[in-house]
PDB file of N, CA and C in Angstrom:
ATOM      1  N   UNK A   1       7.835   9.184 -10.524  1.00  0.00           N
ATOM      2  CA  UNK A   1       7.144   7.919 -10.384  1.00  0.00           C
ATOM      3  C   UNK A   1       8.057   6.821 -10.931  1.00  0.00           C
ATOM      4  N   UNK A   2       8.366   5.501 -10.178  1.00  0.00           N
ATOM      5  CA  UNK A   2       9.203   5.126 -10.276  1.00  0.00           C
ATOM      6  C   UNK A   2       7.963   3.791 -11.466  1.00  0.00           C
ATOM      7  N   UNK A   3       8.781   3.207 -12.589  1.00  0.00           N
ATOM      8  CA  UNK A   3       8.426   1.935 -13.657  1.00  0.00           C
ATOM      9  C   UNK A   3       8.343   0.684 -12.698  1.00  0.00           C
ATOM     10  N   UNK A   4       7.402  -0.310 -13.303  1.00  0.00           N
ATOM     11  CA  UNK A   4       7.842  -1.779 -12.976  1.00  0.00           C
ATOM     12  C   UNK A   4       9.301  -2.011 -13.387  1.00  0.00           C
ATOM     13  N   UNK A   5       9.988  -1.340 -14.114  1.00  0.00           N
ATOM     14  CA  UNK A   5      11.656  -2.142 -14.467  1.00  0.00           C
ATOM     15  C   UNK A   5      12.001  -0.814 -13.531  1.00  0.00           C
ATOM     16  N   UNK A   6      11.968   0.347 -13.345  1.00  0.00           N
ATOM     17  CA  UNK A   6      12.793   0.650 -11.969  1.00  0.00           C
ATOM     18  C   UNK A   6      12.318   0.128 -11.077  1.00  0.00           C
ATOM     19  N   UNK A   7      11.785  -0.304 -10.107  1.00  0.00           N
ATOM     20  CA  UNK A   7      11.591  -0.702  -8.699  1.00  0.00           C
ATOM     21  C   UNK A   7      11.961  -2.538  -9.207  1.00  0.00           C
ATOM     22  N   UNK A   8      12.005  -2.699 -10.309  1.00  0.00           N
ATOM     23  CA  UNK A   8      12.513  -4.138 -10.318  1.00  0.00           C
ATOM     24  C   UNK A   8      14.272  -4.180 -10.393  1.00  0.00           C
ATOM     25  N   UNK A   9      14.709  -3.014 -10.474  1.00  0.00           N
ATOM     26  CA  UNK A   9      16.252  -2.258 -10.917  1.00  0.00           C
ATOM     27  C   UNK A   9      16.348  -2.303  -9.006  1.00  0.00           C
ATOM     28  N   UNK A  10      15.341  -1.811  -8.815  1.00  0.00           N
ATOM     29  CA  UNK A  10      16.277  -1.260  -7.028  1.00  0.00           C
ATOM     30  C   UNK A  10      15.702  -2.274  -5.911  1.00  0.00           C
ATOM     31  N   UNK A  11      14.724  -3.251  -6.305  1.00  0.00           N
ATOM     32  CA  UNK A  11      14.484  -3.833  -5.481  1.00  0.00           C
ATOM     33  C   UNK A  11      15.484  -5.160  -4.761  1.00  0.00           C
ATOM     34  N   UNK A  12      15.268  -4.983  -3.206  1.00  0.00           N
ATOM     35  CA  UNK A  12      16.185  -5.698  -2.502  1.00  0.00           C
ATOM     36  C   UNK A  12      17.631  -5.093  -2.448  1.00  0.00           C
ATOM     37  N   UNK A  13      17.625  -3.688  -2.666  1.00  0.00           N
ATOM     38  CA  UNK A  13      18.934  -2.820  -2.747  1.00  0.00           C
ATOM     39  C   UNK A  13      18.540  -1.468  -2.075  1.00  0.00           C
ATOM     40  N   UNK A  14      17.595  -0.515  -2.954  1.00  0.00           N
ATOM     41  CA  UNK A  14      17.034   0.457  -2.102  1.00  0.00           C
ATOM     42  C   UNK A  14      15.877   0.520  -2.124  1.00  0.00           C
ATOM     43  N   UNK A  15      14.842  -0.420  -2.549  1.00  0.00           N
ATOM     44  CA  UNK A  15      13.680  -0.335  -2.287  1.00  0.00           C
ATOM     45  C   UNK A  15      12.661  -1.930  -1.410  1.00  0.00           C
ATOM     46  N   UNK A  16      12.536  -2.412  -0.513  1.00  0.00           N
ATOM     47  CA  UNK A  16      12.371  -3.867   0.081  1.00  0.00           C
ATOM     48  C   UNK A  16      10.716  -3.913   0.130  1.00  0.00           C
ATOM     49  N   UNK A  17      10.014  -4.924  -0.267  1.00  0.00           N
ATOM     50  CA  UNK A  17       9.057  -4.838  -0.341  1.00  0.00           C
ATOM     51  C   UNK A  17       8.419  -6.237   0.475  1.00  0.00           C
ATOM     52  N   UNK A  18       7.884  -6.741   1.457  1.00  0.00           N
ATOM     53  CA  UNK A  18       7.697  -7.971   2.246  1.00  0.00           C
ATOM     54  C   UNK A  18       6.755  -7.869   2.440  1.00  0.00           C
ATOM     55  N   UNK A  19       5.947  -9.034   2.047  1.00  0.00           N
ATOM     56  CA  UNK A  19       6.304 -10.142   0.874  1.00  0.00           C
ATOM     57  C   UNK A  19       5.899  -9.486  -0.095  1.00  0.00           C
ATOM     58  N   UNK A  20       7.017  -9.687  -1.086  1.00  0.00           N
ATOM     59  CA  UNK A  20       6.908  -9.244  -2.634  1.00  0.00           C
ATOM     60  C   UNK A  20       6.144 -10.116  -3.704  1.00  0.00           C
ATOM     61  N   UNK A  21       5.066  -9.736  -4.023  1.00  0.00           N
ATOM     62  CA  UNK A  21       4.389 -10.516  -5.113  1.00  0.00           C
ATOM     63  C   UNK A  21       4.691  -9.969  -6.737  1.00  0.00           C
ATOM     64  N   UNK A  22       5.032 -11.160  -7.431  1.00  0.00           N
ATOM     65  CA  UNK A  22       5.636 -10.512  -8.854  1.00  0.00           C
ATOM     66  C   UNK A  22       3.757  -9.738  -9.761  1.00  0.00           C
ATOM     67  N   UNK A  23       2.900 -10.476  -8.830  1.00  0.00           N
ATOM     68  CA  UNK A  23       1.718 -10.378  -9.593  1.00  0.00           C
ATOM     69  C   UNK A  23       1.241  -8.822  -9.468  1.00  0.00           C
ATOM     70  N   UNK A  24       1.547  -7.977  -8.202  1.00  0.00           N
ATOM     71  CA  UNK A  24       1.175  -6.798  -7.549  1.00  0.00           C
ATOM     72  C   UNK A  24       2.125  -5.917  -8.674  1.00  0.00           C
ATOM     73  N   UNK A  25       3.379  -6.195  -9.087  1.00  0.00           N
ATOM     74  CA  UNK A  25       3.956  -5.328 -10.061  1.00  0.00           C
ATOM     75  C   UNK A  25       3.367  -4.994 -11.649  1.00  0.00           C
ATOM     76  N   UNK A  26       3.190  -3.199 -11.330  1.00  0.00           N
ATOM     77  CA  UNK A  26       2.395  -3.117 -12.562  1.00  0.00           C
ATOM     78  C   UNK A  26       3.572  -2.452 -13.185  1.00  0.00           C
ATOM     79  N   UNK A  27       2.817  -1.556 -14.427  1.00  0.00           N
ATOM     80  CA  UNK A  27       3.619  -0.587 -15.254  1.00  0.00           C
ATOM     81  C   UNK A  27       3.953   0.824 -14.706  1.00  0.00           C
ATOM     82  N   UNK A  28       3.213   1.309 -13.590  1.00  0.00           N
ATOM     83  CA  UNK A  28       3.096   2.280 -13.261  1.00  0.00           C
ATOM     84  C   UNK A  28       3.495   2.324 -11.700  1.00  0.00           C
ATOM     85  N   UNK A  29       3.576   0.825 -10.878  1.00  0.00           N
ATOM     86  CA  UNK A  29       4.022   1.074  -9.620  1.00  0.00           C
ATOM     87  C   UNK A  29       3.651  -0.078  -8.954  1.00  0.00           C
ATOM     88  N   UNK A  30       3.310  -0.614  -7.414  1.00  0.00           N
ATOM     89  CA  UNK A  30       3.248  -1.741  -7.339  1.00  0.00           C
ATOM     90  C   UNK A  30       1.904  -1.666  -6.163  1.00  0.00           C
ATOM     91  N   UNK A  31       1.463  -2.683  -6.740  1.00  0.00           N
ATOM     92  CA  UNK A  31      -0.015  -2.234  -5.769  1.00  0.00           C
ATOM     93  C   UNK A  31       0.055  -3.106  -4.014  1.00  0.00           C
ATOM     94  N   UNK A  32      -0.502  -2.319  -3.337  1.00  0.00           N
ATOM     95  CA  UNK A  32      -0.168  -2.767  -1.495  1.00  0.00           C
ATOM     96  C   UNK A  32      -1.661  -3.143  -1.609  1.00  0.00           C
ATOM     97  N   UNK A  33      -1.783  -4.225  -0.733  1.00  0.00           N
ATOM     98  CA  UNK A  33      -2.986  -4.866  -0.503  1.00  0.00           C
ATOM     99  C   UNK A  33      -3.230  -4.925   0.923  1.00  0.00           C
ATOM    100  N   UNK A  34      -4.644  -4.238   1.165  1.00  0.00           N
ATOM    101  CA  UNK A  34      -5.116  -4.327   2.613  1.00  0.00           C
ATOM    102  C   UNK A  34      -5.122  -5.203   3.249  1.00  0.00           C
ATOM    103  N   UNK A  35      -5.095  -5.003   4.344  1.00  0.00           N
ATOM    104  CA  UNK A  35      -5.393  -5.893   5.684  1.00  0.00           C
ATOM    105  C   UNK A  35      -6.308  -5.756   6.143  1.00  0.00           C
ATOM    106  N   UNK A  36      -6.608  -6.561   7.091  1.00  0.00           N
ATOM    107  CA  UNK A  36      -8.529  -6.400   7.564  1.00  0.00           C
ATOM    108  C   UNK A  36      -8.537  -5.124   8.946  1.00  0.00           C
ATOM    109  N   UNK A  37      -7.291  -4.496   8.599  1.00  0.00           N
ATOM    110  CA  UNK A  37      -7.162  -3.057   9.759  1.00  0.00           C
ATOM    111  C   UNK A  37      -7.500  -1.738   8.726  1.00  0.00           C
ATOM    112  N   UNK A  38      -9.098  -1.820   9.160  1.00  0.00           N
ATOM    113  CA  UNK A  38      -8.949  -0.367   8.398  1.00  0.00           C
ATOM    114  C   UNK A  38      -9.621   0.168   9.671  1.00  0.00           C
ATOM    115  N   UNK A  39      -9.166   0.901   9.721  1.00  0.00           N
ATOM    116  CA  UNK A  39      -9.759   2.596  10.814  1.00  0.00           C
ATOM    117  C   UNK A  39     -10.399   3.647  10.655  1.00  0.00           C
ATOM    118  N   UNK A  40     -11.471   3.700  11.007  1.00  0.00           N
ATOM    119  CA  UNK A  40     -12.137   4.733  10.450  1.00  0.00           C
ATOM    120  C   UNK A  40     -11.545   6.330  11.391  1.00  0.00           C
ATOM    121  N   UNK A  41     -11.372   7.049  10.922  1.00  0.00           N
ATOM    122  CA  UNK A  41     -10.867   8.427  11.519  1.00  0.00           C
ATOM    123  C   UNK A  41     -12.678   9.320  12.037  1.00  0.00           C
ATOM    124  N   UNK A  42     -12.895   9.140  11.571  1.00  0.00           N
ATOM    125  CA  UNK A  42     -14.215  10.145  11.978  1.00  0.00           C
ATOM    126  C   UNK A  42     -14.956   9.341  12.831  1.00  0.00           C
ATOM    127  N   UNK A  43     -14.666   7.960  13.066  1.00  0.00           N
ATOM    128  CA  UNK A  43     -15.799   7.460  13.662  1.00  0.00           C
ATOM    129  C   UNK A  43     -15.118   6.860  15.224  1.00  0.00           C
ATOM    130  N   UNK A  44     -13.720   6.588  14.612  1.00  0.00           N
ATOM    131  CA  UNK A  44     -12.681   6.505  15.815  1.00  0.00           C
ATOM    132  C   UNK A  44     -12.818   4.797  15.960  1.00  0.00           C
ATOM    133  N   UNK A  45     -13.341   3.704  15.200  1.00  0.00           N
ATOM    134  CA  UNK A  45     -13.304   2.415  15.220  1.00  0.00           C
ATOM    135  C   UNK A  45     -12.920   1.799  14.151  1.00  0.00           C
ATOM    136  N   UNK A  46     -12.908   0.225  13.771  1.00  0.00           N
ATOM    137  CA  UNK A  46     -12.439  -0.210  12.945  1.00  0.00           C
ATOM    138  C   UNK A  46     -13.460  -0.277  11.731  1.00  0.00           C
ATOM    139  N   UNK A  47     -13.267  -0.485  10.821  1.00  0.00           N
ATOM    140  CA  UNK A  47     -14.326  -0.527   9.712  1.00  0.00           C
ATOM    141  C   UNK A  47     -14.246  -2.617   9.172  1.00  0.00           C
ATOM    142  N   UNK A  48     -15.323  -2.927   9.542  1.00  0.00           N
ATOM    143  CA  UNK A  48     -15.720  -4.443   8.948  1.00  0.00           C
ATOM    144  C   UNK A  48     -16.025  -4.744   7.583  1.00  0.00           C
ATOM    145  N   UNK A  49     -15.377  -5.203   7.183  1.00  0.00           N
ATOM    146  CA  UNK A  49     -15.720  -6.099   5.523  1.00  0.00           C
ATOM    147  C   UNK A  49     -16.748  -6.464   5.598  1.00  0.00           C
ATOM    148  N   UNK A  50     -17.185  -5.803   4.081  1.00  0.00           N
ATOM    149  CA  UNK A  50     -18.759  -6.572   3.781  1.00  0.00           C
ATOM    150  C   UNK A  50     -19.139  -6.823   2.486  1.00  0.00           C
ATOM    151  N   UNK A  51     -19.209  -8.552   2.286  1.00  0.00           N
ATOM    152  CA  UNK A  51     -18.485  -8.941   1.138  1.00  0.00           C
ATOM    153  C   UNK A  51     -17.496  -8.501   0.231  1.00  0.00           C
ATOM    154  N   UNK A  52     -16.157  -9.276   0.959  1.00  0.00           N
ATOM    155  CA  UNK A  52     -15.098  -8.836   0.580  1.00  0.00           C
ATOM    156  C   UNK A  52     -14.485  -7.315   0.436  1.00  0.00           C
ATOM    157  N   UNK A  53     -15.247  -6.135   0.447  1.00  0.00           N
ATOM    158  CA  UNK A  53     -14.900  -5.083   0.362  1.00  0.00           C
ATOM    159  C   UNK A  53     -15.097  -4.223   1.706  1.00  0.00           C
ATOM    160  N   UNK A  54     -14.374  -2.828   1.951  1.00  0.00           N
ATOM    161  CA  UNK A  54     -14.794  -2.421   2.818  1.00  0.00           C
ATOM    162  C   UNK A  54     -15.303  -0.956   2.522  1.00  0.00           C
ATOM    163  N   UNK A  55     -16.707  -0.676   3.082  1.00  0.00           N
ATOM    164  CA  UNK A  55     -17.463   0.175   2.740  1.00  0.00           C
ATOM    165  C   UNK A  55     -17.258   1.813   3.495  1.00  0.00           C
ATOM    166  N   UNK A  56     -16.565   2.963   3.046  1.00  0.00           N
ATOM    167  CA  UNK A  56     -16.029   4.370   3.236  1.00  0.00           C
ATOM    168  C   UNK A  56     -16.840   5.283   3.134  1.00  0.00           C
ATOM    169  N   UNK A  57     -17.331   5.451   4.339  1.00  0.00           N
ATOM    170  CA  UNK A  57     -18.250   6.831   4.008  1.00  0.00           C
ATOM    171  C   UNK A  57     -17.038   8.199   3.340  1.00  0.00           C
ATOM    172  N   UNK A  58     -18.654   8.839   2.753  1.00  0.00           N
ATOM    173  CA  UNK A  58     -18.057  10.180   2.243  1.00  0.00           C
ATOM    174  C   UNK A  58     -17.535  11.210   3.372  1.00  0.00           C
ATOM    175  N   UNK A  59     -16.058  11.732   2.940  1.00  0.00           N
ATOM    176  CA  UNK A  59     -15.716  12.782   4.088  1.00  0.00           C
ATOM    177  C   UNK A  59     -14.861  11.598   5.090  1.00  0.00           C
ATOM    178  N   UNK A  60     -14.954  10.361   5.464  1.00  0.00           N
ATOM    179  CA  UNK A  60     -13.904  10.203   6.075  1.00  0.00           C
ATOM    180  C   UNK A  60     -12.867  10.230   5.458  1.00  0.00           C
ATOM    181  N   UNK A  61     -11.657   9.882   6.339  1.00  0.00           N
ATOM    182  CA  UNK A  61     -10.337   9.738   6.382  1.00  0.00           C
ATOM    183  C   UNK A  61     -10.017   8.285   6.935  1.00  0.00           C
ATOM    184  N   UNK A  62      -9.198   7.110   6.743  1.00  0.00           N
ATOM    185  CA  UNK A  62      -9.330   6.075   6.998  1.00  0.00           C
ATOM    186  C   UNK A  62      -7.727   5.873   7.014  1.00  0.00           C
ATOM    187  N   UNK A  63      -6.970   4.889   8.029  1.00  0.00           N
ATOM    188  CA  UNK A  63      -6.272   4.449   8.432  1.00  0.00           C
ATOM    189  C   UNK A  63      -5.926   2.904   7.963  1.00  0.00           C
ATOM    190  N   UNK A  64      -4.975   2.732   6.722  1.00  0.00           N
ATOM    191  CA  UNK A  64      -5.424   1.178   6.666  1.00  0.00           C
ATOM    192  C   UNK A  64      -3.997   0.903   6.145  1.00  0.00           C
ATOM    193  N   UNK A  65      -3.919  -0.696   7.441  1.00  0.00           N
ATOM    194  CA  UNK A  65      -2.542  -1.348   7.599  1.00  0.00           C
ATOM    195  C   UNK A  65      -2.426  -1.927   6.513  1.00  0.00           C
ATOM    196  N   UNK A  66      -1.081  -2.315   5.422  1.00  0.00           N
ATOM    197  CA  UNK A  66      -1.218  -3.466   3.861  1.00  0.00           C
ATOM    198  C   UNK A  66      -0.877  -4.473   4.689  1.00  0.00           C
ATOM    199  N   UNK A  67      -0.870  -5.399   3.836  1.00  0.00           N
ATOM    200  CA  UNK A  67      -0.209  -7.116   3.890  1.00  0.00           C
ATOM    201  C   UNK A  67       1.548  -6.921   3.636  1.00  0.00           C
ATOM    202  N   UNK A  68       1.759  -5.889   3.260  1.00  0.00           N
ATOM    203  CA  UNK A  68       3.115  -5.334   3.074  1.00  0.00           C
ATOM    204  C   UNK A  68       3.872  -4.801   3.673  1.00  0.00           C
ATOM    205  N   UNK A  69       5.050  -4.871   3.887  1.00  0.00           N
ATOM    206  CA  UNK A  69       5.851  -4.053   4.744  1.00  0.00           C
ATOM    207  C   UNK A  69       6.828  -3.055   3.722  1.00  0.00           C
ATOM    208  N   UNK A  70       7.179  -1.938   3.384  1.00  0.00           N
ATOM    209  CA  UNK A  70       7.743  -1.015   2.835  1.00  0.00           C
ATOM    210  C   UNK A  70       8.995  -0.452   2.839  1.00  0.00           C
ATOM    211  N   UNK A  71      10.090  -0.517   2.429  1.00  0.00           N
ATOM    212  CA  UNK A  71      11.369   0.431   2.819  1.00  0.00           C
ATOM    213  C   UNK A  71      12.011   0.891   1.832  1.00  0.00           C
ATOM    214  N   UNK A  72      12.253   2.409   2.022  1.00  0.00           N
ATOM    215  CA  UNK A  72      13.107   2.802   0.871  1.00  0.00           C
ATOM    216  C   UNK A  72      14.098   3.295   1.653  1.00  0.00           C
ATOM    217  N   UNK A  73      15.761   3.393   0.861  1.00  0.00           N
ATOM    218  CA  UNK A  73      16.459   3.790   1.215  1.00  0.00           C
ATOM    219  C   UNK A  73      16.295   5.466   1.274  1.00  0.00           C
ATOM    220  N   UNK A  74      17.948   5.972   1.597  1.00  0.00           N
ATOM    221  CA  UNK A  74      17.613   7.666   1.459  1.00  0.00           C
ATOM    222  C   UNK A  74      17.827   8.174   0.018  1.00  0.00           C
ATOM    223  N   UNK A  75      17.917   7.221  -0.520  1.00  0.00           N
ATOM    224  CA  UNK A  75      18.721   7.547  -2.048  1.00  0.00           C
ATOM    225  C   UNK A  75      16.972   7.660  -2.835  1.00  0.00           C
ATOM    226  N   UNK A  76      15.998   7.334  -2.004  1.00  0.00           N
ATOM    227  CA  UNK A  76      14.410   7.270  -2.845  1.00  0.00           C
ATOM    228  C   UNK A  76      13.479   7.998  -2.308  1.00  0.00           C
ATOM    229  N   UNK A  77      13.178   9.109  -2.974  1.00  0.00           N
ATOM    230  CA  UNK A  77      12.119   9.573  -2.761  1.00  0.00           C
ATOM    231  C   UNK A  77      10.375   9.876  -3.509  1.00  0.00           C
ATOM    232  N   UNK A  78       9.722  10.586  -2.224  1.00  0.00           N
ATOM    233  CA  UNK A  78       8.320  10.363  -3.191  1.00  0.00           C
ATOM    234  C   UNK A  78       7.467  10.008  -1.971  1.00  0.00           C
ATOM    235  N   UNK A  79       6.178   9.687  -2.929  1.00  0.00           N
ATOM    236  CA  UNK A  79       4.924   9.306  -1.891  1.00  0.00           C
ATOM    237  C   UNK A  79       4.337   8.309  -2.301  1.00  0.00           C
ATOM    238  N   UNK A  80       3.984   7.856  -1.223  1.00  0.00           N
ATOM    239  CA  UNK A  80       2.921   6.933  -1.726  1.00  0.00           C
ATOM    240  C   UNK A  80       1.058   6.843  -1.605  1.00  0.00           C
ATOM    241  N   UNK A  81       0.701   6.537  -2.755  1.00  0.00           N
ATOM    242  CA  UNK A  81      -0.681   7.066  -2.900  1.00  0.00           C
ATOM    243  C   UNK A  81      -1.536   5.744  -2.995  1.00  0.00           C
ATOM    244  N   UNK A  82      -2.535   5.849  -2.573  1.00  0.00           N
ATOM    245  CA  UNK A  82      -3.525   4.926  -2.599  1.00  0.00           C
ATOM    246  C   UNK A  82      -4.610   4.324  -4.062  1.00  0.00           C
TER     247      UNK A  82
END
């Protein structure tokens, strides 16, 4: 698991983050913020915001685009978790 001072060490070198908010950088990693594309997998449509949040049934699986775009080089590995 990579620190806020590593990914602040590799960012714009091997790790690109668009658009980068200094506010999304925590201690533990950097948080991706949804987009209004979430997909529901079990239901096969989009899922609608309702007040401000979007509501996940139990047992799905959901598909959801960030406000972020992501790249790591080959020199970085790992996953990314929600």
């Amino acid at each position: 698991m990579l620190s806020d001072q590593d990914i602040d060490k590799f960012l714009n070198r091997d790790i690109v983050i668009y658009p980068f908010n200094e506010n999304d950088l925590t201690p533990v990693g950097y948080n991706l913020n949804p987009s209004d594309f979430v997909f529901s997998i079990a239901k096969q449509t989009l899922i609608t915001k309702n007040n401000e949040t979007f509501e996940i049934e139990a047992h799905d699986t959901v598909l959801i685009l960030t406000k972020e775009a992501v790249w790591v080089s080959k020199r970085i590995a790992g996953t990314f978790h929600s």
